[in-house]
N, C-alpha and C. Protein backbone atom coordinates (compact mmCIF):
# COMPACT_ATOMS: atom_id res chain seq x y z
N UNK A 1 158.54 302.66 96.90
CA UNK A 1 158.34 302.89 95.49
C UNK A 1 157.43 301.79 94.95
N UNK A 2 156.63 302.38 93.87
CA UNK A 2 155.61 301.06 93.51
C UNK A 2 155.97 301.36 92.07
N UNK A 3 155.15 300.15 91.18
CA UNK A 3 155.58 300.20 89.75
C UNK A 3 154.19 300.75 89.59
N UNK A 4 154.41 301.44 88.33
CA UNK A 4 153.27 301.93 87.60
C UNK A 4 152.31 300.68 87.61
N UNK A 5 150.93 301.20 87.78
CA UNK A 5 149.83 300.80 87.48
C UNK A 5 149.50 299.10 88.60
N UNK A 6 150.88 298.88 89.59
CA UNK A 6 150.52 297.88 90.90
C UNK A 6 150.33 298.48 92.03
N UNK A 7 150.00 297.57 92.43
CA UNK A 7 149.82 298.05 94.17
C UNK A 7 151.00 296.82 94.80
N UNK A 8 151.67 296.48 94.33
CA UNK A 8 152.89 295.62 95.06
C UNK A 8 154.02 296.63 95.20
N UNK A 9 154.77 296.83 96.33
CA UNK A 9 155.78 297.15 96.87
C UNK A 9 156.59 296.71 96.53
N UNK A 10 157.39 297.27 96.41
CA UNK A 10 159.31 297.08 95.88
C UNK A 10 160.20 297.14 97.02
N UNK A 11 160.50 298.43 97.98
CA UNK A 11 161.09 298.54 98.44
C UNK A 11 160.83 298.10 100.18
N UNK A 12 161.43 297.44 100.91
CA UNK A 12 161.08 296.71 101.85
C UNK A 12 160.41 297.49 102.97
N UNK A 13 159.98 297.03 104.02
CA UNK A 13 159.47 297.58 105.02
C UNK A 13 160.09 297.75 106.02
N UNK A 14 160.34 298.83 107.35
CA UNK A 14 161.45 298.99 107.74
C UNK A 14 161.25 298.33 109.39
N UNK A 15 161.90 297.87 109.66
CA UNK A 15 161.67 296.62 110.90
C UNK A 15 161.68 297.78 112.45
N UNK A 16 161.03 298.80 112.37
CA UNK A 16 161.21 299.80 113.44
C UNK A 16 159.54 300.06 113.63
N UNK A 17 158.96 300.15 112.99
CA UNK A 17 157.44 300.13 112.83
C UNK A 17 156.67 299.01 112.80
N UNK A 18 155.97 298.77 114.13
CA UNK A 18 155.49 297.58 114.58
C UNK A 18 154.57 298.08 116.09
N UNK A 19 153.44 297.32 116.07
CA UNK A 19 153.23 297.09 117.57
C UNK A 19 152.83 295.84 118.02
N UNK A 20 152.35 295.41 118.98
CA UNK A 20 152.09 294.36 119.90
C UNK A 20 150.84 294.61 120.57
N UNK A 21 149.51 293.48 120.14
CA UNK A 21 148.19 293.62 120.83
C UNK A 21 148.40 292.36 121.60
N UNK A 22 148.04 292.81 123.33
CA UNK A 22 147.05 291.96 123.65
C UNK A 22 145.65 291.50 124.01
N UNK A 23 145.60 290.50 123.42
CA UNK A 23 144.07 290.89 123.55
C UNK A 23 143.08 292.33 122.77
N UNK A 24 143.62 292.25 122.08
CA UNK A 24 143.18 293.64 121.09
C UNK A 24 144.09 295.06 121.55
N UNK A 25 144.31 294.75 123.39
CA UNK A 25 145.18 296.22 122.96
C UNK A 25 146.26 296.37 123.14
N UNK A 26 146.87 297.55 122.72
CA UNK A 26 148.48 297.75 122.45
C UNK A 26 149.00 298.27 123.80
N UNK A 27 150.23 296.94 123.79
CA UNK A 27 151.19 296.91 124.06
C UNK A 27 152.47 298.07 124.85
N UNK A 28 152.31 299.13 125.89
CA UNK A 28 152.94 300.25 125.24
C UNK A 28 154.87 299.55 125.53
N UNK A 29 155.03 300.58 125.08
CA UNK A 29 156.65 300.17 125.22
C UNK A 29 157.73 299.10 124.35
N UNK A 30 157.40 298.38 123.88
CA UNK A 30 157.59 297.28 123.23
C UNK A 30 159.00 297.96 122.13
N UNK A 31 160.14 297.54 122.47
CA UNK A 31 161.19 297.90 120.98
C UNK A 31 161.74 296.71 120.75
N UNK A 32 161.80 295.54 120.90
CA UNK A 32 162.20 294.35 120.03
C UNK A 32 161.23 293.04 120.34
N UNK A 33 160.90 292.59 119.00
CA UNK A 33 160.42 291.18 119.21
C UNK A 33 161.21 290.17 118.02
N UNK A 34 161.66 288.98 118.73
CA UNK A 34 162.38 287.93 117.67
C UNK A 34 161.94 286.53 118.51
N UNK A 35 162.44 285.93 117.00
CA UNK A 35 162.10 284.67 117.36
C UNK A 35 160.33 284.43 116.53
N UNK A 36 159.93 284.70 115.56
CA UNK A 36 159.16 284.57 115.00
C UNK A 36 159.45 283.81 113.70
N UNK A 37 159.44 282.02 114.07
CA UNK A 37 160.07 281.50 113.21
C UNK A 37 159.52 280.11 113.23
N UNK A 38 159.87 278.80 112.55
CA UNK A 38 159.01 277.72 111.99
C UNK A 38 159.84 276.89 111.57
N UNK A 39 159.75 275.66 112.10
CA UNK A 39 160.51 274.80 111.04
C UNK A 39 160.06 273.25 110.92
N UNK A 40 159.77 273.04 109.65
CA UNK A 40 159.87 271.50 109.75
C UNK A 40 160.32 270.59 109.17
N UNK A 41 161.67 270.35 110.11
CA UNK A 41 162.37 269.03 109.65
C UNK A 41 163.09 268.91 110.45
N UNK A 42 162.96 267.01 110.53
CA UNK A 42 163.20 266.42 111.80
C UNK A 42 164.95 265.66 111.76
N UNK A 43 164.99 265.54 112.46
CA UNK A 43 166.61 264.48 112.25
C UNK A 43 166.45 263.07 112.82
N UNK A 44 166.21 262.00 111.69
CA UNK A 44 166.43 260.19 112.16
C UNK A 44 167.60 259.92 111.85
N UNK A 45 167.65 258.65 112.96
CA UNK A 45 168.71 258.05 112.88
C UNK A 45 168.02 256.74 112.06
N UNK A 46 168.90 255.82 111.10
CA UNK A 46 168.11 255.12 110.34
C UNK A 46 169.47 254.16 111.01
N UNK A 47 169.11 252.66 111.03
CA UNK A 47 169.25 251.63 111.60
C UNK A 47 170.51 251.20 110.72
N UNK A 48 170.73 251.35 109.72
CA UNK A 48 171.76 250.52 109.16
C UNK A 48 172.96 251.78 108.76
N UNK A 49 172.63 252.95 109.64
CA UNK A 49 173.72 254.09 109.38
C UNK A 49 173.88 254.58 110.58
N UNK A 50 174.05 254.14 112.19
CA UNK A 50 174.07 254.50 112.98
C UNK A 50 174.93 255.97 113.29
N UNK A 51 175.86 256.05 112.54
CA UNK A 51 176.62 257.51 113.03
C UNK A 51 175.99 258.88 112.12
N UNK A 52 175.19 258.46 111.41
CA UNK A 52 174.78 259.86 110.79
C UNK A 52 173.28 260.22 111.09
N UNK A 53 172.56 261.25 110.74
CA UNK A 53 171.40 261.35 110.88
C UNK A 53 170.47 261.80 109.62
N UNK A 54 169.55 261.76 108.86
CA UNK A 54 168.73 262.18 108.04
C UNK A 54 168.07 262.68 108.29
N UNK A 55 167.79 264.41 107.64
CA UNK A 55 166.61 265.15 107.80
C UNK A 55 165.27 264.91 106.72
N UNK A 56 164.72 265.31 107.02
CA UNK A 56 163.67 265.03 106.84
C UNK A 56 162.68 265.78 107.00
N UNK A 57 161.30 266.06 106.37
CA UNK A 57 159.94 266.72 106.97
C UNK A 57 159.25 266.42 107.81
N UNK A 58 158.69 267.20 109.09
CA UNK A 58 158.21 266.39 110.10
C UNK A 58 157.49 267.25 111.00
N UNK A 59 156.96 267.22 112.10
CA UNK A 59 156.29 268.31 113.16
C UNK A 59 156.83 269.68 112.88
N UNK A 60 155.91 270.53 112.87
CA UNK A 60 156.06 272.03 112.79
C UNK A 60 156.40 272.19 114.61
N UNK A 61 157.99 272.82 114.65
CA UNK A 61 158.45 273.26 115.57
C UNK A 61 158.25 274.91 115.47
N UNK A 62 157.41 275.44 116.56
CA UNK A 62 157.42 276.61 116.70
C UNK A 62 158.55 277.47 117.45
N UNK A 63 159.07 278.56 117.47
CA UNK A 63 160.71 278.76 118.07
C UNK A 63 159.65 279.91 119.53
N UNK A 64 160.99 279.52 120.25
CA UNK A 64 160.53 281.12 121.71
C UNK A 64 160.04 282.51 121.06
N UNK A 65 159.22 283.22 121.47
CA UNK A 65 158.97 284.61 120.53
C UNK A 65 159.78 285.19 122.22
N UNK A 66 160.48 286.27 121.88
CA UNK A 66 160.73 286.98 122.61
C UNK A 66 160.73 288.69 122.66
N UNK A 67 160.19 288.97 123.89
CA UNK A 67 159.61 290.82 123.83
C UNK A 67 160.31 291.58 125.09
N UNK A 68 161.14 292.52 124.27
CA UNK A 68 161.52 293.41 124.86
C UNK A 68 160.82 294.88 124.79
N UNK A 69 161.22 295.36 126.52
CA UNK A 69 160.44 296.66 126.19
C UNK A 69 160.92 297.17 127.48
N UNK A 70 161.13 298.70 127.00
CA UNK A 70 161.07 299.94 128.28
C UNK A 70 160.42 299.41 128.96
N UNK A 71 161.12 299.67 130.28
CA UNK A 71 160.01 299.68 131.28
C UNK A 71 159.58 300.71 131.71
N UNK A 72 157.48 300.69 131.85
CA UNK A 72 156.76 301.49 131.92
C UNK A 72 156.03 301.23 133.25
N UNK A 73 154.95 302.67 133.24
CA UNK A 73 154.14 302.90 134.04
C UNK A 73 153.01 301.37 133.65
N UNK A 74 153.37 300.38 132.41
CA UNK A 74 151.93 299.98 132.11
C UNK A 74 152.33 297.99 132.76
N UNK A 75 151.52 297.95 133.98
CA UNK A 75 152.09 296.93 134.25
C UNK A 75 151.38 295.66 133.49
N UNK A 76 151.03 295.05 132.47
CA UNK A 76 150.66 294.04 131.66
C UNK A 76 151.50 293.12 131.49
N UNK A 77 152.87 293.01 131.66
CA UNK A 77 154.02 292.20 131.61
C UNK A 77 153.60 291.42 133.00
N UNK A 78 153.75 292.44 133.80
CA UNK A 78 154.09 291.64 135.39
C UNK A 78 152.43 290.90 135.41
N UNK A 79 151.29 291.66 134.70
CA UNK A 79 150.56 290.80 135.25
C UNK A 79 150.12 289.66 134.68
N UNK A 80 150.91 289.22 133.48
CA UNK A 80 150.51 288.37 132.77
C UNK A 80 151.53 286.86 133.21
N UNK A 81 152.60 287.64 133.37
CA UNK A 81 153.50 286.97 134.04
C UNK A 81 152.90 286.06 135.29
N UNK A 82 152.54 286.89 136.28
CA UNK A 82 152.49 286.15 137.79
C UNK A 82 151.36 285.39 137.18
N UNK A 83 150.67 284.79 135.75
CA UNK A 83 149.66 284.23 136.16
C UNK A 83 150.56 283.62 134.99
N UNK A 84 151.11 282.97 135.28
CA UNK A 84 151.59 281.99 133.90
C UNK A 84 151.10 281.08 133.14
N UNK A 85 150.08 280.44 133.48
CA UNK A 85 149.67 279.92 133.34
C UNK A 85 148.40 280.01 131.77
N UNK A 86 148.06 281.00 131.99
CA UNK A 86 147.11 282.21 131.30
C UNK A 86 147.86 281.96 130.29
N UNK A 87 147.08 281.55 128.79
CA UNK A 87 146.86 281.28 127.67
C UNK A 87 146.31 282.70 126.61
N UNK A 88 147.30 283.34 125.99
CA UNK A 88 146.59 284.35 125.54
C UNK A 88 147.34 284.73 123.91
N UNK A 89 146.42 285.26 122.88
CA UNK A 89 146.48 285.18 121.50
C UNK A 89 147.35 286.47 121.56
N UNK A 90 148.15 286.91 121.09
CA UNK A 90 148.44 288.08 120.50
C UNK A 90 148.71 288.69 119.41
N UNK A 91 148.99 289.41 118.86
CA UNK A 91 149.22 289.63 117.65
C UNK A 91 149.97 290.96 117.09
N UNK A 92 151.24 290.79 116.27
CA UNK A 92 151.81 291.60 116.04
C UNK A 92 151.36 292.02 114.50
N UNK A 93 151.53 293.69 114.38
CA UNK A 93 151.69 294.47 113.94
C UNK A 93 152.53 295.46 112.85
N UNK A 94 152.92 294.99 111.73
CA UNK A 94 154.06 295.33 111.02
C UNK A 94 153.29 296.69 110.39
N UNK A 95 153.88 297.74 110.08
CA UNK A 95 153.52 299.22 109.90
C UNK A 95 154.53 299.49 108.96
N UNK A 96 153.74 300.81 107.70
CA UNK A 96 154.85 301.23 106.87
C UNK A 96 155.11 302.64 107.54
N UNK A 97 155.71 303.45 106.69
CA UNK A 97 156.45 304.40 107.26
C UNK A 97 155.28 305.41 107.57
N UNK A 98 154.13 305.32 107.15
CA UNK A 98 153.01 307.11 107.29
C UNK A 98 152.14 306.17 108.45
N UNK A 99 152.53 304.58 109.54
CA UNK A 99 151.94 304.25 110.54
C UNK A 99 150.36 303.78 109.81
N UNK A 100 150.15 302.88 108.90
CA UNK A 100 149.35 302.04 108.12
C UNK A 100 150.08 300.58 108.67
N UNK A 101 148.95 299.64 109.14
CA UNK A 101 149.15 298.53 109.36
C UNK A 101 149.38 297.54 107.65
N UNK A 102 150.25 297.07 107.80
CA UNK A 102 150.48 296.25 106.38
C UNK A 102 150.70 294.95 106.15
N UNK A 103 150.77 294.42 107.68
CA UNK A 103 150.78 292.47 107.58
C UNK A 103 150.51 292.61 108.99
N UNK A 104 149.86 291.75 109.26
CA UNK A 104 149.64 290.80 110.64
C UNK A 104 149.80 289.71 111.27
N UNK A 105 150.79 289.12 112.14
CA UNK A 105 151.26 287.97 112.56
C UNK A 105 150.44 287.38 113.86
N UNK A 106 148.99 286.51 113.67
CA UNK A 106 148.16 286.05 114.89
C UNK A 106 149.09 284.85 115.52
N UNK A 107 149.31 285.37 116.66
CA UNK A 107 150.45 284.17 117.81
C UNK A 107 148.85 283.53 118.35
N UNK A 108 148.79 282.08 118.90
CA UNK A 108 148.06 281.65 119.26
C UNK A 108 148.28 280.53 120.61
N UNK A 109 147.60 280.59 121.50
CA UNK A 109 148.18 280.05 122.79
C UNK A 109 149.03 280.46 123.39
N UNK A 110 149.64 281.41 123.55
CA UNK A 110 151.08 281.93 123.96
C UNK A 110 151.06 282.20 125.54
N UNK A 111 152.25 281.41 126.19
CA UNK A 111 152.20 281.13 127.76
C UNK A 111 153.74 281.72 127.86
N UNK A 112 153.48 282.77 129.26
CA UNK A 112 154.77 283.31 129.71
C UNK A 112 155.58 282.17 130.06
N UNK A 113 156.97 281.82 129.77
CA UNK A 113 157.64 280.59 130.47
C UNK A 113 159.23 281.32 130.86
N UNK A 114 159.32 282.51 130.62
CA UNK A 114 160.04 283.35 131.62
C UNK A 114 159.89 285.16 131.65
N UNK A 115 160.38 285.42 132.19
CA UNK A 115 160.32 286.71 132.60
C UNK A 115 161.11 287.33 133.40
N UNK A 116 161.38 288.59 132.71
CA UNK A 116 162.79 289.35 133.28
C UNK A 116 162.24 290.85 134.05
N UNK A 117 162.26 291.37 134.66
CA UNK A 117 161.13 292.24 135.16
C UNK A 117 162.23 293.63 135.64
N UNK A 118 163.90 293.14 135.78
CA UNK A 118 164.16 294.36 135.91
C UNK A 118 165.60 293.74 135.15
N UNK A 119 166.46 294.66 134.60
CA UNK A 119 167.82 294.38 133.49
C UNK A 119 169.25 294.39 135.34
N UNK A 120 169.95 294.00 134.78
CA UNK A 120 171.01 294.26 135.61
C UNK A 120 170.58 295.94 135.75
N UNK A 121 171.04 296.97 136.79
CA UNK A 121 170.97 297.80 137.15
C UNK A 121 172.40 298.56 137.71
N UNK A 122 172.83 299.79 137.26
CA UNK A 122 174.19 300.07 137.19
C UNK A 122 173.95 301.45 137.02
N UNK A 123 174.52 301.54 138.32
CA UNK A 123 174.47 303.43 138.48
C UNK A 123 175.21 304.22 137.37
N UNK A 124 176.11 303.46 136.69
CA UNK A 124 177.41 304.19 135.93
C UNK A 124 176.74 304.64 134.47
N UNK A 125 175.49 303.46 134.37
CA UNK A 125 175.01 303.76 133.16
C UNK A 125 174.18 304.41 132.69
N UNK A 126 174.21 304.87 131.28
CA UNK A 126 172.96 305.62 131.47
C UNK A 126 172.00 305.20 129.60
N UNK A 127 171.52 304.05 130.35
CA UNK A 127 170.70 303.05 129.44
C UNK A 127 169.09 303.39 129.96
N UNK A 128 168.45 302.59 128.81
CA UNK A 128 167.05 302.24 129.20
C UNK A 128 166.93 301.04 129.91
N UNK A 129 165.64 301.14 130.83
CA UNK A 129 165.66 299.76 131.73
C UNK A 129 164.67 299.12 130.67
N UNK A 130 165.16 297.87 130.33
CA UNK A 130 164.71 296.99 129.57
C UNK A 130 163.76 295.68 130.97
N UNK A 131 162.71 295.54 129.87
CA UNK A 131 161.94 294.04 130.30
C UNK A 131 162.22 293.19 129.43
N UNK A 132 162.25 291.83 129.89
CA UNK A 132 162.32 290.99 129.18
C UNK A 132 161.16 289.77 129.07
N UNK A 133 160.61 288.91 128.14
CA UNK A 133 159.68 288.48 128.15
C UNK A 133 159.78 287.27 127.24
N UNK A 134 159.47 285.87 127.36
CA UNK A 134 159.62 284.79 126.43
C UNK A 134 158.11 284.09 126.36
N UNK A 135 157.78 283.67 125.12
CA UNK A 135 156.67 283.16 125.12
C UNK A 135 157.04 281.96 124.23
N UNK A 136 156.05 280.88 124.98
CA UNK A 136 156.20 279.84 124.15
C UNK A 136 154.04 279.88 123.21
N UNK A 137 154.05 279.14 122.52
CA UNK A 137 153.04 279.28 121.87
C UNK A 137 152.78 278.04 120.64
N UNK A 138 151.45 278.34 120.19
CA UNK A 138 150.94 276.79 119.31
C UNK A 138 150.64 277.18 118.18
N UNK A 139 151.20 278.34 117.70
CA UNK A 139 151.57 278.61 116.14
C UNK A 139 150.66 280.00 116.12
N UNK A 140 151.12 280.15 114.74
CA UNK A 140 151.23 281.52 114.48
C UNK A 140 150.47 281.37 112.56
N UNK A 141 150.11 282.61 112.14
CA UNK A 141 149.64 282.90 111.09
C UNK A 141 149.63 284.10 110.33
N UNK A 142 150.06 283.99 109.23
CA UNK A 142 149.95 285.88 108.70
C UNK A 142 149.04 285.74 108.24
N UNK A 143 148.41 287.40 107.87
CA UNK A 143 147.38 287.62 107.31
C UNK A 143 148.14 289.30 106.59
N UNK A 144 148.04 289.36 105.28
CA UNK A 144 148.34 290.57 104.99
C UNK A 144 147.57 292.42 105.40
């Protein structure tokens, strides 16, 4: 819903509509990403209060981004993985409901530092086989 005569949104955006580029292209499979988060403030210990600590403002700590996804025919996980090393930008995708891109989150530096390539496996069940994927990275930026 919008108000007469804005173009600002009221009612929120729904966290199911999203994709994942790398390197410009998408991602397939992808149903959860978290860990898209920031913080800065540090904890000292100050000399004449040894048992407590003071926070404070300090280095921007970037948190793990983590990506889950079906596993597919599209192997880009595994191959990004076995090269860990490999430094690569990505960028997520927030979408409203008619699939219009509406904010953009640029990840920058982002290095595989684990990887899950097959879920526990259990005949009894009858789940999706999930990947799992952690990235560490050197910050991030929106752009609407």
């Amino acid at each position: 819903m919008k108000a007469k005569g804005s173009s600002r949104r009221f009612n929120p955006y729904k966290n199911f509509r999203f994709r994942i580029l790398f390197e410009g292209r998408i991602v397939a499979g992808v149903n959860k990403v978290s860990g898209l988060a920031k913080s800065k403030i540090a904890k000292h210990r100050q000399a004449e209060d040894p048992t407590g600590a003071v926070k404070a403002p300090g280095r921007t700590k970037f948190e793990t981004i983590t990506l889950e996804r079906g596993m597919t025919h599209d192997p880009e996980f595994e191959e990004w993985a076995s090269h860990s090393r490999d430094r690569r930008d990505i960028r997520i995708e927030v979408l409203d409901e008619a699939g219009k891109r509406v904010r953009t989150h640029q990840l920058y530096g982002c290095r595989v530092v684990e990887f899950q390539a097959l879920p526990e496996l259990d005949a009894n069940a009858n789940a999706v086989a999930i990947q799992l994927m952690k990235l560490e990275h050197e910050g991030w930026e929106c752009a609407p």
